[in-house]
Protein backbone atom coordinates (compact mmCIF):
# COMPACT_ATOMS: atom_id res chain seq x y z
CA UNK A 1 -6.98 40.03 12.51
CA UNK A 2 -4.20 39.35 15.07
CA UNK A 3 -0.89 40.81 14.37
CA UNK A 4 2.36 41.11 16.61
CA UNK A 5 1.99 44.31 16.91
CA UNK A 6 5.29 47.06 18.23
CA UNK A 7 3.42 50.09 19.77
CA UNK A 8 5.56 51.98 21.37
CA UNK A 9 9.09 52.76 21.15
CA UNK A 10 10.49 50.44 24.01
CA UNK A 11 11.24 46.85 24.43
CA UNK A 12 8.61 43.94 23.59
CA UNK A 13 5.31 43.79 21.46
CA UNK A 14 2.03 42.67 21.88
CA UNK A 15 0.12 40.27 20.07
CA UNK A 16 -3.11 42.50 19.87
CA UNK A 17 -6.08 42.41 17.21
CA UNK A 18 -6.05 45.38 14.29
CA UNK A 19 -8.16 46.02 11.73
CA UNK A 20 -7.61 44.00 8.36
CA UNK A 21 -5.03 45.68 5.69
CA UNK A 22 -6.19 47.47 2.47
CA UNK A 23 -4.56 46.15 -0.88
CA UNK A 24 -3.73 49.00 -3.05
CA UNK A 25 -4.34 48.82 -6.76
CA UNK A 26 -0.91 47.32 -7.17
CA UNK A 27 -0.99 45.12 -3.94
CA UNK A 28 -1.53 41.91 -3.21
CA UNK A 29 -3.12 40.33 0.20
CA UNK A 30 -1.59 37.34 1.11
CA UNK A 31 -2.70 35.09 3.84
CA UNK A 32 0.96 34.07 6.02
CA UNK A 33 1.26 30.44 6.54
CA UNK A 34 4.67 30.79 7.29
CA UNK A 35 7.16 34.06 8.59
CA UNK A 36 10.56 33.16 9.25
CA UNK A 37 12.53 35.44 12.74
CA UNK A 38 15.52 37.49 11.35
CA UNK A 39 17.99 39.28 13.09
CA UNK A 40 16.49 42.27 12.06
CA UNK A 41 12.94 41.46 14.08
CA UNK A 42 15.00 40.70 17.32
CA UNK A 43 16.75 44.66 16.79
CA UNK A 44 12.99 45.46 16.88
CA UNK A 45 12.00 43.48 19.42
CA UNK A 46 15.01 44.54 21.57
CA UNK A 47 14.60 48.37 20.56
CA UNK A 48 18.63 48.03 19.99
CA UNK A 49 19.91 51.47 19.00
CA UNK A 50 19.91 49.85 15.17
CA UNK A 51 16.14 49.88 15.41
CA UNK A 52 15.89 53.16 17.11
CA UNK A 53 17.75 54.68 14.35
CA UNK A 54 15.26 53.25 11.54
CA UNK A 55 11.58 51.91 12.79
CA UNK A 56 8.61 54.21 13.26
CA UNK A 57 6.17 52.69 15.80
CA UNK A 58 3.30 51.68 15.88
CA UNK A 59 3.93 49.06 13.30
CA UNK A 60 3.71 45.18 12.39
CA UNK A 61 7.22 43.62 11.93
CA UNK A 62 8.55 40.60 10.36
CA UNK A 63 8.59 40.48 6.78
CA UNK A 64 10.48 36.89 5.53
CA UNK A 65 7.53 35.12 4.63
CA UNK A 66 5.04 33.17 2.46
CA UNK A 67 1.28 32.48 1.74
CA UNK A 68 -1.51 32.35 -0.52
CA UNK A 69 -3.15 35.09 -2.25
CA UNK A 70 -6.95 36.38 -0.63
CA UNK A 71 -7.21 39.49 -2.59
CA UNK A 72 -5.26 41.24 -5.92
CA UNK A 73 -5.55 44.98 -6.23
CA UNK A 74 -7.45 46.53 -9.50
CA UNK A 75 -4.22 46.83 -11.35
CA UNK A 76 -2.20 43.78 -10.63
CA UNK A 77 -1.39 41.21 -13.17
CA UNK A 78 0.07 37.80 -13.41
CA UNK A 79 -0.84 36.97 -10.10
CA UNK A 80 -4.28 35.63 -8.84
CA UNK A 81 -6.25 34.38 -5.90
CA UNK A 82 -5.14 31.16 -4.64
CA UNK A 83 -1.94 31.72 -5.75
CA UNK A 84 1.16 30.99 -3.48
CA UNK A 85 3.98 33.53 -3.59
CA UNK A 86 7.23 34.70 -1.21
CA UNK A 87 7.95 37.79 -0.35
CA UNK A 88 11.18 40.21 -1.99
CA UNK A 89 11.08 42.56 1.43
CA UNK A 90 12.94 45.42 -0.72
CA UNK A 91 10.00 47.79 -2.19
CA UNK A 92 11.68 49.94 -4.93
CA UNK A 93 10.92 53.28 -5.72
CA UNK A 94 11.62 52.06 -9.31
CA UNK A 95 12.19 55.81 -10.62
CA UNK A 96 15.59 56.19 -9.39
CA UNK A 97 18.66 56.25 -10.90
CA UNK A 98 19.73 52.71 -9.33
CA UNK A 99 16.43 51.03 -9.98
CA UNK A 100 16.74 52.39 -13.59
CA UNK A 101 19.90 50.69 -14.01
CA UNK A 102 18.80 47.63 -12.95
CA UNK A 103 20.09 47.97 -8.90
CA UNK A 104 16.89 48.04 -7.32
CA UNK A 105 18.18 46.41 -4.37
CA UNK A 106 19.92 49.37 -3.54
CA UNK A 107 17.08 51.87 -4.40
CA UNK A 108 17.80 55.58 -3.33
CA UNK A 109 14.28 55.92 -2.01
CA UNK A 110 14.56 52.23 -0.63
CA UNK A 111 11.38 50.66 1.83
CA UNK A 112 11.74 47.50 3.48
CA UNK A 113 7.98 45.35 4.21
CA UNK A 114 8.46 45.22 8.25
CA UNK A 115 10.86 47.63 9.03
CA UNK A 116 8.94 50.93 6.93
CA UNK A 117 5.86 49.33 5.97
CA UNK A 118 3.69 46.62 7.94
CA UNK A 119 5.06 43.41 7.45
CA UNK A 120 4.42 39.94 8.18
CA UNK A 121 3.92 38.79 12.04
CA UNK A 122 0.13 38.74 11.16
CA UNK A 123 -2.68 36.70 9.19
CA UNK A 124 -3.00 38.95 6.32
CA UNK A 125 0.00 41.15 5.08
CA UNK A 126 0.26 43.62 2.50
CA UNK A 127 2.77 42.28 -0.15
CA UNK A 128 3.74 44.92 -3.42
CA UNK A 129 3.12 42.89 -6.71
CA UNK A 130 6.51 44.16 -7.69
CA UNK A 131 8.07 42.39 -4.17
CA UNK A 132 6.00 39.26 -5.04
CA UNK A 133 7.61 35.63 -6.36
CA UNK A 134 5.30 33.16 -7.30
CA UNK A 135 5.45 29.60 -6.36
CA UNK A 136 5.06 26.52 -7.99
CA UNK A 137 1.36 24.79 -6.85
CA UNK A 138 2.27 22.30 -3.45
CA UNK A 139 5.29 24.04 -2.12
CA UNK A 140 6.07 24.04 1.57
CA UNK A 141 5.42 27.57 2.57
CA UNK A 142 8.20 26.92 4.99
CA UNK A 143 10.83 27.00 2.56
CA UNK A 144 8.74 29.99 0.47
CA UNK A 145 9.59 31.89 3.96
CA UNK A 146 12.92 31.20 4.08
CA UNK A 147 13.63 31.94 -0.08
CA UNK A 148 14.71 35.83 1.39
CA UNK A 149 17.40 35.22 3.27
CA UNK A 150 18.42 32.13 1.37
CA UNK A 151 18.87 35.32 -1.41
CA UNK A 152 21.16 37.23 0.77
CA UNK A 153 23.75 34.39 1.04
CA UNK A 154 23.60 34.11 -2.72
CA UNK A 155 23.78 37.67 -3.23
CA UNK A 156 27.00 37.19 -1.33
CA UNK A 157 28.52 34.00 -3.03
CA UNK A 158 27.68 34.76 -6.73
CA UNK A 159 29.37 37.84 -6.81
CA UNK A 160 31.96 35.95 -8.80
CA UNK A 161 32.19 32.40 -10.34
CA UNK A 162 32.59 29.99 -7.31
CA UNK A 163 32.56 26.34 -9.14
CA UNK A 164 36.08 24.97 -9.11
CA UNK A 165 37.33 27.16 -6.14
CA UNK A 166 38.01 27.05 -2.42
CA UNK A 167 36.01 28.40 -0.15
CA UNK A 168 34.86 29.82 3.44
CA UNK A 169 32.38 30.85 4.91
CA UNK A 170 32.73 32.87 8.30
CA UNK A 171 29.45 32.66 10.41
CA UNK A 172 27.74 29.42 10.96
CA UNK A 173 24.03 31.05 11.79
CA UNK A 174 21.10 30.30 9.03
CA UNK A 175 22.91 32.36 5.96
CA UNK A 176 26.34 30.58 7.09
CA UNK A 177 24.63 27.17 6.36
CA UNK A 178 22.67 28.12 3.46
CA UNK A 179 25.93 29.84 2.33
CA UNK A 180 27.61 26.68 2.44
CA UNK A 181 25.19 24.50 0.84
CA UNK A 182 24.76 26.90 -1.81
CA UNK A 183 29.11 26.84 -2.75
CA UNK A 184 28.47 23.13 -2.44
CA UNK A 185 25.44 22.93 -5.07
CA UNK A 186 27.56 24.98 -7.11
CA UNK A 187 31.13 23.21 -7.32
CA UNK A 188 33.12 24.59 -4.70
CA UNK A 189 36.25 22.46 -4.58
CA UNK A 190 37.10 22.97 -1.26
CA UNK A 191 34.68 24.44 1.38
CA UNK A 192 35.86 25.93 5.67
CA UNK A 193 33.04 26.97 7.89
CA UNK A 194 33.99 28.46 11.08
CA UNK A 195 31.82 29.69 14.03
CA UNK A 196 32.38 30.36 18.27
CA UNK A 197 28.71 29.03 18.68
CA UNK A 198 28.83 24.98 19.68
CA UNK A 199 25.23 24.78 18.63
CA UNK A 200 26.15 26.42 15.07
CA UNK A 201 28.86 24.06 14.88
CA UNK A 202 26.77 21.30 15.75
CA UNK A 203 24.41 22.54 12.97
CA UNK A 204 27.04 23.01 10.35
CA UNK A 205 28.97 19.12 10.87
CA UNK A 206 25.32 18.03 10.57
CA UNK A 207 24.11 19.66 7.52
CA UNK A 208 27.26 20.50 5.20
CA UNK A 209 29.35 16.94 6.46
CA UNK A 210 31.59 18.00 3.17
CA UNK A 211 32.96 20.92 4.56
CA UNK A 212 35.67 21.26 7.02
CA UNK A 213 34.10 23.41 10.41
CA UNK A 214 36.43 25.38 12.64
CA UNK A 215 36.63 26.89 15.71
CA UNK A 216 38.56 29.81 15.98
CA UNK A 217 38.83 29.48 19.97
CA UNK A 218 39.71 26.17 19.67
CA UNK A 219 41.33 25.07 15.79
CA UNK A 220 44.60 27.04 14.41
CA UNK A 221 42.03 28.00 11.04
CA UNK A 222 44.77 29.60 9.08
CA UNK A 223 46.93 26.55 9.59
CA UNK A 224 44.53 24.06 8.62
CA UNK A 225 43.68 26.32 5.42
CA UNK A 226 47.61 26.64 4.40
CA UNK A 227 48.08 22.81 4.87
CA UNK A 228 44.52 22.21 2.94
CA UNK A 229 45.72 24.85 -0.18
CA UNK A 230 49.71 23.95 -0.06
CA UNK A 231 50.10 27.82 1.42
CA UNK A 232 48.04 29.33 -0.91
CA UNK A 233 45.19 30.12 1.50
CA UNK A 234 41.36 30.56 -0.19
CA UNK A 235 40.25 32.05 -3.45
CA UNK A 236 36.77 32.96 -1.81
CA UNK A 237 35.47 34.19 1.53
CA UNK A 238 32.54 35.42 2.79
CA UNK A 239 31.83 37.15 5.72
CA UNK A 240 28.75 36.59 7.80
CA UNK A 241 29.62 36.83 11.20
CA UNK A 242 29.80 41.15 11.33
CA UNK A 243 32.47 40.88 13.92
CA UNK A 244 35.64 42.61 13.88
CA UNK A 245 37.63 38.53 14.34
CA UNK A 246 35.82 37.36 11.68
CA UNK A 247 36.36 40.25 9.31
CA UNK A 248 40.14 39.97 9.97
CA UNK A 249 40.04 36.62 9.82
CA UNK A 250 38.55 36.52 5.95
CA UNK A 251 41.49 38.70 4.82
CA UNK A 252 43.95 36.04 7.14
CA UNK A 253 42.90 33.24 5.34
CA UNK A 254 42.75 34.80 1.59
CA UNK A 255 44.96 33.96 -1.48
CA UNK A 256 46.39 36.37 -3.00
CA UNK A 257 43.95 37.87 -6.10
CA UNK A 258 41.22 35.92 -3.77
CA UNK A 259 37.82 37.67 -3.32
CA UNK A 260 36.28 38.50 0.05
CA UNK A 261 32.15 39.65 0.30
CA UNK A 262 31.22 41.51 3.67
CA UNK A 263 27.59 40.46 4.28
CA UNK A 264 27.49 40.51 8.27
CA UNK A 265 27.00 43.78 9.65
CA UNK A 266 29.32 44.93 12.05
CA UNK A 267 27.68 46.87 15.04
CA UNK A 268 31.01 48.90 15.16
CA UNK A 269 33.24 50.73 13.05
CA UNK A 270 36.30 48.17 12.35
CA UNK A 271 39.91 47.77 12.49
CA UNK A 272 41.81 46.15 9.16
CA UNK A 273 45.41 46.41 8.34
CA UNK A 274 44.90 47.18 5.15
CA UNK A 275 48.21 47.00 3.45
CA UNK A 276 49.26 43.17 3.92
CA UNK A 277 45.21 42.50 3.96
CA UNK A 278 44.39 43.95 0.81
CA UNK A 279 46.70 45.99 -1.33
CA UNK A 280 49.42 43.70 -1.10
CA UNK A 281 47.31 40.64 -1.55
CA UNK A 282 45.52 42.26 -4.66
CA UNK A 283 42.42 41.20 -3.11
CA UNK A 284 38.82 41.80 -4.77
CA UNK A 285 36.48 43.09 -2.23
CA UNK A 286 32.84 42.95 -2.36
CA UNK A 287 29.84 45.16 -0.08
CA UNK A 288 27.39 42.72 -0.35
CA UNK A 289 23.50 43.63 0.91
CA UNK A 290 19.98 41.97 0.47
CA UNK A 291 19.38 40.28 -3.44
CA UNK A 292 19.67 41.55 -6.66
CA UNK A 293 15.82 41.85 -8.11
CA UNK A 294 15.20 39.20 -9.37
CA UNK A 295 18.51 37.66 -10.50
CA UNK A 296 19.45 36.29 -7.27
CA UNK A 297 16.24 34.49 -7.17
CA UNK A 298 16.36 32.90 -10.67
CA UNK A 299 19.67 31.78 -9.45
CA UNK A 300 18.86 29.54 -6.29
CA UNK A 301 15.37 28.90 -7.81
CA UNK A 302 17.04 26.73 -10.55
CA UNK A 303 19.42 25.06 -7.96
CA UNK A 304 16.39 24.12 -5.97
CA UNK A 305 14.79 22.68 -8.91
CA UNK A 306 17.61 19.93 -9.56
CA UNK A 307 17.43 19.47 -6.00
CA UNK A 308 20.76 19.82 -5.02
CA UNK A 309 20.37 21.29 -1.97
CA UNK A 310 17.71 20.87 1.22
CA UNK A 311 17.47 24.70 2.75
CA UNK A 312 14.44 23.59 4.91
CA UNK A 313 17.15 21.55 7.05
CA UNK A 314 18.30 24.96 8.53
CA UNK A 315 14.53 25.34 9.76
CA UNK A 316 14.96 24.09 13.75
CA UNK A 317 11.67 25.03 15.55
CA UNK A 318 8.41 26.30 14.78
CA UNK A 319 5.95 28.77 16.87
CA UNK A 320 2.53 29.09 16.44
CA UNK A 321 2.55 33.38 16.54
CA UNK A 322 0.98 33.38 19.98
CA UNK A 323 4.17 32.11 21.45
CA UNK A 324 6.42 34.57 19.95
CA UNK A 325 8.49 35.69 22.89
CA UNK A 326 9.89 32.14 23.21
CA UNK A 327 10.49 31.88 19.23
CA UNK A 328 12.19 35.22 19.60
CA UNK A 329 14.11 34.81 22.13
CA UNK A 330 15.31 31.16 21.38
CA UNK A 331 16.81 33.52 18.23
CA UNK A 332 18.93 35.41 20.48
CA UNK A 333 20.06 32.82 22.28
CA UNK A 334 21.90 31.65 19.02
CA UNK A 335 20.78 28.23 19.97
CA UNK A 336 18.49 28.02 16.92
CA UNK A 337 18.79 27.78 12.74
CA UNK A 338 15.70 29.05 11.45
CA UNK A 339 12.72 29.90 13.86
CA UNK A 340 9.19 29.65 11.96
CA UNK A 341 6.05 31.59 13.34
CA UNK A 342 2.88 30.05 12.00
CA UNK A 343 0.40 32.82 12.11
């Protein structure tokens, strides 16, 4: 089959022609119609010191995707051939101590499908039946691809209640917008984006025209927030962008007893003046990584289903998988949303 395929431990791939994958007796073999770019794949791609510290060529990477079912393993049930499913990219050890306790999102002996195991930048990929989500008969693979990281904006967002609140959400890329539409769905009262990017921007007035978008170069943000919450400032941020601005800026624009969830991952260690920032403020602050197994996905599932939402608006450009330099690096450009390879 063809695969995009990481060989060495240097910069680039090769789209190159492997052997077909095994299922093990609790495996699934899916058939990817559609694998959605993450930051993660462009660290890969790259060979950024963040990969270097964590991939293992040679390898297939990607691993935000969906398809249809070719082959179940001996022991699998509740899933058969022909069946369309997403992928959960966390494989749990489900022995440990946080996977007993119902964290298996942050399992001590924790694999992720692309990064320690094969993933997705192929025809056939190896999915775990305990990583696999079903899908409902008809559904847009598309939007089965982009369930994943969808998840990691809720995981983010519904750490608390968020109906009835105000809001931000620092970091216009993908999660930034399905962030926001997500707060939105759910009842957020008032609702800030803010973003450097003028194609995010773009992206965000277009998709989430309730919310208020900000530039931080440009737009006085905390202003606009204390005239928008009569000095109050927001009862929820999240964090997306992982830069040291935009972490400060969360804690700026917080009310006090607000709550703040750091999703973006900061490539450095970070500077916050903790005692106005937090103590003061009796802020609630949340680590927020990946989705919880499976609540997070019961959660946007049934906001899909009443349709209050349209996450496949983020999707900007599709690749078939032989083109994959150009999908990858429109990523880095930041002058995408979601980038689709169709393998």
């Amino acid at each position: 089959m063809k695969a995009l395929f990481k060989a060495e431990p240097v910069p680039g791939a090769e789209l190159r022609e492997v052997e077909m994958p095994v299922a093990g007796p609790t495996d699934l073999l899916v058939r990817v119609q559609s694998a959605a770019i993450c930051g993660t794949d462009n660290h890969i791609y790259d060979w950024t010191p963040w990969a270097q510290a964590r991939i293992s060529p040679p390898m297939i990477f990607g691993h935000e995707f969906a398809g249809e079912v070719v082959e179940v393993g001996d022991e699998v049930r509740g899933f058969a051939v022909g069946d369309l499913v997403a992928a959960e990219t966390h494989i749990p050890c489900l022995q440990c101590a946080q996977c007993r306790t119902g964290r298996q999102h942050t399992c001590e002996k924790m694999r992720i499908i692309g990064v320690h195991e094969n993933g997705a930048f192929a025809e056939i990929a190896v999915l775990p039946q305990s990583c696999a989500w079903k899908l409902p008969p008809g559904t847009d693979p598309d939007l089965g691809a982009i369930l994943e990281p969808i998840g990691v904006a809720a995981n983010g967002l519904f750490k608390d209640r968020i109906g009835g609140l105000s809001a931000a959400v620092i970091g216009c890329g993908p999660i930034g917008i399905f962030c926001a539409q997500l707060a939105l769905a759910s009842g957020a009262r008032q609702l800030f984006l803010t973003d450097v990017n003028p194609y995010r921007l773009e992206m965000a007035r277009r998709i989430v025209p309730e919310a208020t978008v900000l530039n931080p170069l440009e737009d006085d943000v905390e202003e606009t927030v204390r005239g928008a919450t009569e000095g109050r400032g927001l009862e929820v941020v999240i964090e997306l962008s992982g830069s040291a601005p935009g972490t400060v800026q969360a804690f700026d624009l917080l009310a006090k007893g607000g709550r703040v969830s750091l999703v973006g991952l900061p490539s450095e260690p970070i500077t916050l003046e903790m005692t106005n920032a937090i103590i003061y403020r009796e802020a609630v602050v949340y680590g927020s990584t990946g989705r919880l197994m499976w609540e997070t996905w019961y959660a946007v599932d049934a906001l899909l289903k009443t349709n209050a939402f349209d996450p496949t608006q983020v999707i900007t450009h599709r690749f078939p998988l032989d083109e994959y330099d150009q999908a990858l690096q429109l990523t880095l450009s930041g002058n995408a949303g979601k980038v689709i390879l169709k393998p």
